[in-house]
Protein backbone atom coordinates (compact mmCIF):
# COMPACT_ATOMS: atom_id res chain seq x y z
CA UNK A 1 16.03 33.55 -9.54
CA UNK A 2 17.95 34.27 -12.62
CA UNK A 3 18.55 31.75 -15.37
CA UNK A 4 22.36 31.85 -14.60
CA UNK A 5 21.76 31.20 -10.28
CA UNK A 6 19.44 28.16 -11.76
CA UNK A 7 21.03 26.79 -13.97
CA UNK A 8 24.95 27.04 -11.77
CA UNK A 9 22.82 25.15 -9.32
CA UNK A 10 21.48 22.51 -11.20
CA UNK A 11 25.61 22.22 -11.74
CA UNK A 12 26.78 21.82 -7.96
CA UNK A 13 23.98 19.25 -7.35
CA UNK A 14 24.82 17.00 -10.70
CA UNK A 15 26.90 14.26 -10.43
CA UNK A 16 29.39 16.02 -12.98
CA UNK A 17 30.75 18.63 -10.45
CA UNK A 18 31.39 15.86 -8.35
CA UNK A 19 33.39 14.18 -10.65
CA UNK A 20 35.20 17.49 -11.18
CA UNK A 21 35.52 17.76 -7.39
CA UNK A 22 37.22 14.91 -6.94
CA UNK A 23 39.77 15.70 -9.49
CA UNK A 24 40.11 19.09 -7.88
CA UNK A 25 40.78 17.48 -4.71
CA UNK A 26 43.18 14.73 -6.06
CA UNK A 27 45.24 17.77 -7.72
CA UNK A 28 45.71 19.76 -4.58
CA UNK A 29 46.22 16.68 -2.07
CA UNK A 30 48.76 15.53 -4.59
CA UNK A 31 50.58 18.91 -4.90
CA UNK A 32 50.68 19.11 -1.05
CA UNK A 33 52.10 15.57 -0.68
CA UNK A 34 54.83 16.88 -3.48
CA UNK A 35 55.68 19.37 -1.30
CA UNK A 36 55.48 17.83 1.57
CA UNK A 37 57.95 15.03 0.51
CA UNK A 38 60.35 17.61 -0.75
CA UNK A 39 60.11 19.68 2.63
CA UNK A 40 61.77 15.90 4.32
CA UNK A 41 57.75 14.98 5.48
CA UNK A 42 56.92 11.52 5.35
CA UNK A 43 53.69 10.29 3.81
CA UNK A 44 52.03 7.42 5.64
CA UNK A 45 50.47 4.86 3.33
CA UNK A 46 46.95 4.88 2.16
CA UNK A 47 44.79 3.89 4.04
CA UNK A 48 40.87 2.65 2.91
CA UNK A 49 38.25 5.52 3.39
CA UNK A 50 35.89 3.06 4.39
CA UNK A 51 35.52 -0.77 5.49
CA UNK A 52 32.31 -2.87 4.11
CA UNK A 53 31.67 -5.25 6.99
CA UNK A 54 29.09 -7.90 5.38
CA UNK A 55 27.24 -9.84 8.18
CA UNK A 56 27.48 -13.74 6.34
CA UNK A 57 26.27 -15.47 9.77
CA UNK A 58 22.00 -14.52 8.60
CA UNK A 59 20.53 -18.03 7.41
CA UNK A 60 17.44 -16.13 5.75
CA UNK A 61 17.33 -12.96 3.18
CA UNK A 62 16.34 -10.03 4.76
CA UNK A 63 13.00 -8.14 3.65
């Protein structure tokens, strides 16, 4: 493997192209809603991606 294949790789799994993914993804979802809205579409709220259910009820830590 080439210094270039090793080194673009070492970039995908960092935590830096993820950052730059999420941007990326923010960007286009944002110009879609854009023109989306301008089209007449309407956006439903946000809704959460996820839902941390925290089980309170335990009367010992768990190990």
């Amino acid at each position: 493997m080439d210094a270039f294949e090793k080194d673009f790789g070492q970039f995908i799994d960092s935590l830096k192209y993820d950052e730059f993914e999420g941007i990326l993804f923010n960007l286009v979802r944002d110009a879609y809603m854009a023109g989306y809205r301008k089209a007449g579409g309407t956006v439903p709220a946000n809704q959460p991606v996820f839902r941390i259910i925290a089980d309170f009820q335990t009367s010992s830590p768990r190990r």
